[in-house]
N, C-alpha and C. Protein backbone atom coordinates (compact mmCIF):
# COMPACT_ATOMS: atom_id res chain seq x y z
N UNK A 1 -25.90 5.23 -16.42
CA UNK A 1 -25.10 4.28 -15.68
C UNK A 1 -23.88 4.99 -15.10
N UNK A 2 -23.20 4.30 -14.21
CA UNK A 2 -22.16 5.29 -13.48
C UNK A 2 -20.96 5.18 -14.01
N UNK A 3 -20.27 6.06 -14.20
CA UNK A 3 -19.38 5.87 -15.16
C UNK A 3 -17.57 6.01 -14.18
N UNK A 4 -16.92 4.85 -14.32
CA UNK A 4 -15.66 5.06 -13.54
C UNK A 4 -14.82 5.64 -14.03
N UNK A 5 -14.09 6.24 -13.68
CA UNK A 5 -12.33 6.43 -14.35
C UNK A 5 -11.25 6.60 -13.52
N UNK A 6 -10.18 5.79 -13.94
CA UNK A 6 -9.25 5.27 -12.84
C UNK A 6 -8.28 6.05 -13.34
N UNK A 7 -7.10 6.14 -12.48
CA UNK A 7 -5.97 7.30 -12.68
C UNK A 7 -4.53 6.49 -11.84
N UNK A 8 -3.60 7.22 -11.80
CA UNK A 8 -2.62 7.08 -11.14
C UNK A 8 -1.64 5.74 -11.60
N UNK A 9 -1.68 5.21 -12.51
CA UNK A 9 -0.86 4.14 -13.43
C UNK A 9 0.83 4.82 -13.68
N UNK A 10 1.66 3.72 -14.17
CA UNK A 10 3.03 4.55 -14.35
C UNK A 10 3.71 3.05 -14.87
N UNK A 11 5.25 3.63 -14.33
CA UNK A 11 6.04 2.29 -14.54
C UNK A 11 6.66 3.07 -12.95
N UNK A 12 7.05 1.35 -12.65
CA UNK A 12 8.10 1.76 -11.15
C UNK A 12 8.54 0.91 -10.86
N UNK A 13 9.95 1.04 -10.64
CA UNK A 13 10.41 0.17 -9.84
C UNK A 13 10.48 -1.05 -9.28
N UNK A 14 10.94 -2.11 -9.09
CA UNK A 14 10.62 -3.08 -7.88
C UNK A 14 10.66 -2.54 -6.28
N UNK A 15 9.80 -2.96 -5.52
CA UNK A 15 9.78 -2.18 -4.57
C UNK A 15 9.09 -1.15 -4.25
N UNK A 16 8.91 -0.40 -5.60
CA UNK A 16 8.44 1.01 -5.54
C UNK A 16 6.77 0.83 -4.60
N UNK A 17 6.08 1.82 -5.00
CA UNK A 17 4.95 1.75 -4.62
C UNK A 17 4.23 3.26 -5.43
N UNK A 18 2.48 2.92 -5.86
CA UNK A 18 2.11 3.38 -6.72
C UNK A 18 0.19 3.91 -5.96
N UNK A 19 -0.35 4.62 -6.19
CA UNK A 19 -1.67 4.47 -5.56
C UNK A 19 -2.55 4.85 -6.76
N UNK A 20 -3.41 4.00 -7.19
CA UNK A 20 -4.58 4.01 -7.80
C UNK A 20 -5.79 4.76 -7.43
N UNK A 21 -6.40 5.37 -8.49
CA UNK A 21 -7.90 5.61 -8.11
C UNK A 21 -9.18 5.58 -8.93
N UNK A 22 -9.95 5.55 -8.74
CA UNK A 22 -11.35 5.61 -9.18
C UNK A 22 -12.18 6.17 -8.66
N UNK A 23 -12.54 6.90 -9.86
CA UNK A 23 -13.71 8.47 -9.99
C UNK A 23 -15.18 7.34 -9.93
N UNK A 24 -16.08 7.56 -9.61
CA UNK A 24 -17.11 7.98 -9.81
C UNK A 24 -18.43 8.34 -10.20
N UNK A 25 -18.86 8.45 -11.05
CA UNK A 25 -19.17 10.22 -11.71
C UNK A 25 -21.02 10.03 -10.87
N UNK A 26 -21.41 9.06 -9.66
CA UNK A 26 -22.48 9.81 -9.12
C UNK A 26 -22.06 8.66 -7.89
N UNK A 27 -23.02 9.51 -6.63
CA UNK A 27 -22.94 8.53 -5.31
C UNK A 27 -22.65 7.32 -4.91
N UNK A 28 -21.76 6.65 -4.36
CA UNK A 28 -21.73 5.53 -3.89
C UNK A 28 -23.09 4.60 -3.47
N UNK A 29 -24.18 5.34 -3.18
CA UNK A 29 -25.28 5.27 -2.67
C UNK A 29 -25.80 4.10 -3.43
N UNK A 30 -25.86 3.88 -4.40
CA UNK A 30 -26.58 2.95 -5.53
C UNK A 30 -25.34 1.36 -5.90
N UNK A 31 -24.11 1.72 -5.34
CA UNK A 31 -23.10 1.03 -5.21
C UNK A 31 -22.82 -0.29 -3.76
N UNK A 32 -22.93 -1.71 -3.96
CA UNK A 32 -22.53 -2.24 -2.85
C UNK A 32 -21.61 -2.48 -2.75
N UNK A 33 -20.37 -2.84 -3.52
CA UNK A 33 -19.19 -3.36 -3.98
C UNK A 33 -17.99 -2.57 -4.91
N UNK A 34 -17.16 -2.13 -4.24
CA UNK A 34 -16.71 -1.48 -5.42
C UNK A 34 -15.10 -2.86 -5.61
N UNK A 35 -14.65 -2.85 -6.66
CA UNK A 35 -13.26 -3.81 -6.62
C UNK A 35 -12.34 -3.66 -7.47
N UNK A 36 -11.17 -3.67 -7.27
CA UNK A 36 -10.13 -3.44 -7.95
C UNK A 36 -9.57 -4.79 -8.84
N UNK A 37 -9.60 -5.20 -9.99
CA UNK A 37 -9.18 -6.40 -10.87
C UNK A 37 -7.94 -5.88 -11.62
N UNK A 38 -7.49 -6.72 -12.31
CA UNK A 38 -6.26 -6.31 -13.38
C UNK A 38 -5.99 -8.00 -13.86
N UNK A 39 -5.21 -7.63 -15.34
CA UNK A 39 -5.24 -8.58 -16.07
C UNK A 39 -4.03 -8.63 -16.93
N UNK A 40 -3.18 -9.37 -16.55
CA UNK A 40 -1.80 -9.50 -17.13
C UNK A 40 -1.53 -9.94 -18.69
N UNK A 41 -0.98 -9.72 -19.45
CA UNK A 41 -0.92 -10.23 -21.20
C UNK A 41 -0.50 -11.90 -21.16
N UNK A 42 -2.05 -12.37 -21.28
CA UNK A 42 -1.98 -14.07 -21.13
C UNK A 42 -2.60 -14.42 -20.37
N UNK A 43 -3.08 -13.58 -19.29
CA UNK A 43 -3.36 -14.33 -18.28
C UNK A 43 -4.97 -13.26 -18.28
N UNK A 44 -6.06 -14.86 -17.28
CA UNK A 44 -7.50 -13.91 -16.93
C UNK A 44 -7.19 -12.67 -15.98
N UNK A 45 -8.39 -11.75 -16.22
CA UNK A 45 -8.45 -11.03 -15.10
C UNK A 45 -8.96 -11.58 -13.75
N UNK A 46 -8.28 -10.80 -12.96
CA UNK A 46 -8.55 -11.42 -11.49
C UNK A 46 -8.48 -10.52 -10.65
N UNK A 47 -9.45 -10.76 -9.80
CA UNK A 47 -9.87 -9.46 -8.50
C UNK A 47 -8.73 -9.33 -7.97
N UNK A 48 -8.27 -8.01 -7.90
CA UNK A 48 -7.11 -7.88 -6.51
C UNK A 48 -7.87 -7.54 -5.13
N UNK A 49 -8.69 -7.22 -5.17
CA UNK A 49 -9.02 -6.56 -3.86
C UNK A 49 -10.47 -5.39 -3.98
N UNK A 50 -11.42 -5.64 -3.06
CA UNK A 50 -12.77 -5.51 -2.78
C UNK A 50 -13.25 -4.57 -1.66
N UNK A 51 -14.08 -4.09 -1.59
CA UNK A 51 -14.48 -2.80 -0.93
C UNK A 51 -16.04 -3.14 -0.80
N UNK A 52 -16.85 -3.57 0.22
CA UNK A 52 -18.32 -3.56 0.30
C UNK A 52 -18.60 -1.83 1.26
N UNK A 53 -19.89 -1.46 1.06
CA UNK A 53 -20.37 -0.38 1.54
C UNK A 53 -20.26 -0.23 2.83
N UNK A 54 -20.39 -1.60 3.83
CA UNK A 54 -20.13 -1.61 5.30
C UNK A 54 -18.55 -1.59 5.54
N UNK A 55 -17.62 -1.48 4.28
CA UNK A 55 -16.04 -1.51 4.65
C UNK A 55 -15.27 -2.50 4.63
N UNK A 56 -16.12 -4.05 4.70
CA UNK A 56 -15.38 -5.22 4.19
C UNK A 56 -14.42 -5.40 3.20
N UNK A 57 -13.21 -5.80 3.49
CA UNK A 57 -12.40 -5.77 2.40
C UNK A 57 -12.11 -6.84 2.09
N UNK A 58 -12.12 -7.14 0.96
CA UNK A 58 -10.75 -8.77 0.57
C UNK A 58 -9.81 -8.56 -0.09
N UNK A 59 -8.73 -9.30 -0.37
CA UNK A 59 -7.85 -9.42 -0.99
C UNK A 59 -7.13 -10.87 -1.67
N UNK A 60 -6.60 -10.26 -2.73
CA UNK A 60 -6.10 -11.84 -3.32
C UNK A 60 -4.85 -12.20 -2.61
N UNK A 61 -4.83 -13.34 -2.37
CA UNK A 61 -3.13 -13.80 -1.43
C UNK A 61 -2.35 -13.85 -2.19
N UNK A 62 -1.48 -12.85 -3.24
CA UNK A 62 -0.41 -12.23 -4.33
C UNK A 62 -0.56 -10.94 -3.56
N UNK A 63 -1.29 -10.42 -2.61
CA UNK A 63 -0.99 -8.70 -2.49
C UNK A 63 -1.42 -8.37 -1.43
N UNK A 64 -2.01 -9.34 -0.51
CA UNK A 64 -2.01 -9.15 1.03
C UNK A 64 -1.38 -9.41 2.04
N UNK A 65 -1.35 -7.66 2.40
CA UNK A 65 0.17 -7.37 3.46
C UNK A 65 0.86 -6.32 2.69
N UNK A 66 0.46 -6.13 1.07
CA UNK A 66 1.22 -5.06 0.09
C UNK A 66 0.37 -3.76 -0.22
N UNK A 67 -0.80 -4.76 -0.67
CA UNK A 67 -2.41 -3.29 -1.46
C UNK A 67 -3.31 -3.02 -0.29
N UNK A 68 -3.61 -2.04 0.08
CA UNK A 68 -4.74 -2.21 0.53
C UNK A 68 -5.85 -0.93 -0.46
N UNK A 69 -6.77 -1.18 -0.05
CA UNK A 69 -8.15 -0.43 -0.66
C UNK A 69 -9.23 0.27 0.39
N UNK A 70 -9.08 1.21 -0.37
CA UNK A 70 -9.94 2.34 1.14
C UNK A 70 -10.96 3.33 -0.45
N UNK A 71 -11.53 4.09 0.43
CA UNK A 71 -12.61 4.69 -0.21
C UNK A 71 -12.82 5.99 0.91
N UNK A 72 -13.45 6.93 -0.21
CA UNK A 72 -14.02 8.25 0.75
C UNK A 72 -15.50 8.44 -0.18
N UNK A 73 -15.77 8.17 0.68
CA UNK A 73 -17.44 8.34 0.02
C UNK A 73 -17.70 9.60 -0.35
N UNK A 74 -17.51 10.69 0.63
CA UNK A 74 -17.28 12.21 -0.03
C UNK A 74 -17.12 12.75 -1.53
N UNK A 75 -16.33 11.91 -1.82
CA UNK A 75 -15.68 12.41 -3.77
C UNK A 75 -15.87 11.13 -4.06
N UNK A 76 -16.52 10.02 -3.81
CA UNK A 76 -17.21 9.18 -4.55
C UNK A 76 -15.82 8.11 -4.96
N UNK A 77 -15.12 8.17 -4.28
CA UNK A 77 -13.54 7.70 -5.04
C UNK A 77 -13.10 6.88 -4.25
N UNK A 78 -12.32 5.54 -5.03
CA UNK A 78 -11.97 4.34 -4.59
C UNK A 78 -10.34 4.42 -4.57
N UNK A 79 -9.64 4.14 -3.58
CA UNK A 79 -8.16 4.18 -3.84
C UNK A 79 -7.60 2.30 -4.10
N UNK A 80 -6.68 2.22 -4.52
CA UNK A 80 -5.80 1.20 -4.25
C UNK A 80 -3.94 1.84 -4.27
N UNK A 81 -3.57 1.52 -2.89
CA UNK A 81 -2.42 1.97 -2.47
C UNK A 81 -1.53 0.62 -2.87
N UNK A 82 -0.59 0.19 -3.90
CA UNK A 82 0.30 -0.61 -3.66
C UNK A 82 1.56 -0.34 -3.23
N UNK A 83 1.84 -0.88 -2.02
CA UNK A 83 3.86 -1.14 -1.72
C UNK A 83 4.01 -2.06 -2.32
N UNK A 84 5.40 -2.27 -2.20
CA UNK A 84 6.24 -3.51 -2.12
C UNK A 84 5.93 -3.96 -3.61
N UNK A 85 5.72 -3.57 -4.30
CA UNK A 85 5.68 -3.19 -5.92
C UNK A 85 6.57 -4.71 -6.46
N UNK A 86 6.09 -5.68 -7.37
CA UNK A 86 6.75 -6.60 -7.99
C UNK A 86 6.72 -6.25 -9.38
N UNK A 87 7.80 -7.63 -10.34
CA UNK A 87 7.17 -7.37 -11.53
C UNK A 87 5.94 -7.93 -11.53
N UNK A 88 5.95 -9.09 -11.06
CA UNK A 88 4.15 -9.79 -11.38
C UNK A 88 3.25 -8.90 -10.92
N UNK A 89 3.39 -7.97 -10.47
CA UNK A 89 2.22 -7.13 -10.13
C UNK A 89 1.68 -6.21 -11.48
N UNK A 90 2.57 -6.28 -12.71
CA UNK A 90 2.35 -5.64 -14.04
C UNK A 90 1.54 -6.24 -14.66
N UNK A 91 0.19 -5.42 -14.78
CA UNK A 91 -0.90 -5.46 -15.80
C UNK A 91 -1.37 -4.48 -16.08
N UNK A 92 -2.88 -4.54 -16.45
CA UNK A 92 -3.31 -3.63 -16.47
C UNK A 92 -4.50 -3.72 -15.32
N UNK A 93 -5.32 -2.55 -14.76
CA UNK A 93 -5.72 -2.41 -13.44
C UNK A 93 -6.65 -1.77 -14.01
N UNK A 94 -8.65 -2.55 -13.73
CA UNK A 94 -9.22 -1.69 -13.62
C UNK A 94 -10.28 -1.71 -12.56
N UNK A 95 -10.98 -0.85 -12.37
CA UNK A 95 -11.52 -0.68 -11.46
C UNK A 95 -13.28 -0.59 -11.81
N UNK A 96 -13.87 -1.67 -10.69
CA UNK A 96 -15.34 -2.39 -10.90
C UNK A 96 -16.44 -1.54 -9.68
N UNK A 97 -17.62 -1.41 -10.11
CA UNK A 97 -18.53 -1.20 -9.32
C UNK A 97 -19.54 -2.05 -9.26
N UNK A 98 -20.66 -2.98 -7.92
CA UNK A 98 -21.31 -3.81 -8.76
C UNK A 98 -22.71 -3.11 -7.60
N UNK A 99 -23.99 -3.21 -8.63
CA UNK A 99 -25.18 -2.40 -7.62
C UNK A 99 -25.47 -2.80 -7.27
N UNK A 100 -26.57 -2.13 -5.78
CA UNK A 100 -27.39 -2.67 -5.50
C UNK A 100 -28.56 -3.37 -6.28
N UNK A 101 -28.96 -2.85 -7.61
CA UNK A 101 -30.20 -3.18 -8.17
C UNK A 101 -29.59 -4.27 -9.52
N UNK A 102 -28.56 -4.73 -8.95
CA UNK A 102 -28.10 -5.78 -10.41
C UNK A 102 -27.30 -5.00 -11.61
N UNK A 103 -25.78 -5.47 -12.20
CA UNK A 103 -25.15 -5.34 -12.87
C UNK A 103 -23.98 -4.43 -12.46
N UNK A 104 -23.61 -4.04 -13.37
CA UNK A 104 -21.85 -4.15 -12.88
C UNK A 104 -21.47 -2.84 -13.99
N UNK A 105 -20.27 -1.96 -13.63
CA UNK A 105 -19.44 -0.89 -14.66
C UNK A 105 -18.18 -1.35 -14.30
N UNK A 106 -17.57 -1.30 -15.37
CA UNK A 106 -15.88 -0.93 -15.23
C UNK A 106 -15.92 0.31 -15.95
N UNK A 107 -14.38 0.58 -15.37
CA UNK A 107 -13.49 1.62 -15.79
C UNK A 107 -12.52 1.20 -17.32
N UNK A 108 -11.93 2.22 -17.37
CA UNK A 108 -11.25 1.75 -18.70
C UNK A 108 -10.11 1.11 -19.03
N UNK A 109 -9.48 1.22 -17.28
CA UNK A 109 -8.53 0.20 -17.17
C UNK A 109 -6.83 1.73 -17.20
N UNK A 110 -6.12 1.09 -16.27
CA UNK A 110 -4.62 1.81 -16.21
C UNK A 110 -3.42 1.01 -16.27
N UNK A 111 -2.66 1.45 -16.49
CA UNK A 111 -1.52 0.65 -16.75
C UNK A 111 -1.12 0.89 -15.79
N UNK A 112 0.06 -0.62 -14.91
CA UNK A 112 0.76 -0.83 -14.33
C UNK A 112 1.83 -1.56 -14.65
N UNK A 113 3.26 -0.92 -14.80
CA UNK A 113 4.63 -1.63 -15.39
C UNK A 113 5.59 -1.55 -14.27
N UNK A 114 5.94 -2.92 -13.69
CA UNK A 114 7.00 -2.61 -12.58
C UNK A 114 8.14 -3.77 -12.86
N UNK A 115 9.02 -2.26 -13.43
CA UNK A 115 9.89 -2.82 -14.00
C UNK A 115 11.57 -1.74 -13.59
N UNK A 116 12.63 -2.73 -13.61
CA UNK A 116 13.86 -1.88 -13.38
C UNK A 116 14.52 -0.74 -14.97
């Protein structure tokens, strides 16, 4: 199964801005969907923002106009770029793949603290 791992977590700022990523570890090829979720202490997880193979993106209306999500198929790797950095934007962040042939991987999840 394909195995993700996400990177680029911290603490920052209000305001700040932070960029996420997700490894991988074989071709996008077998991948239709890749998506970025996170899940605050108390609260469900919830999609931030979506990536289909033709480039379709969505986003949740908490972070559009702030995150966006791009991909390079090359290194197999999913970004999420956040500006405009809140505290409610502090959870934890992980990152989903879902296949073409049925079922789904996450990653192991990164921390995000945006805090003064």
């Amino acid at each position: 199964q394909v195995q993700l791992v996400e990177s680029g977590g911290g603490l920052v700022q209000p305001g700040g801005s932070l960029r996420l990523s997700c490894a991988a570890s074989e071709s996008f090829f077998s991948i239709y969907r890749m998506g970025w979720y996170r899940q605050a202490p108390g609260k469900q997880r919830e999609l931030v923002a979506s990536i289909t193979t033709s480039g379709t993106t969505t986003y949740v209306d908490s972070v559009r106009g702030r995150f966006t999500i791009s991909r390079d198929s090359a290194k197999n790797t999913v970004y999420l770029q956040m500006n405009s950095l809140k505290p409610d934007d502090t959870a934890v962040y992980y990152c989903n793949a879902d296949f073409t042939v049925g079922g789904t991987s996450w990653g192991q999840g990164t921390q995000v603290t945006v805090s003064s």
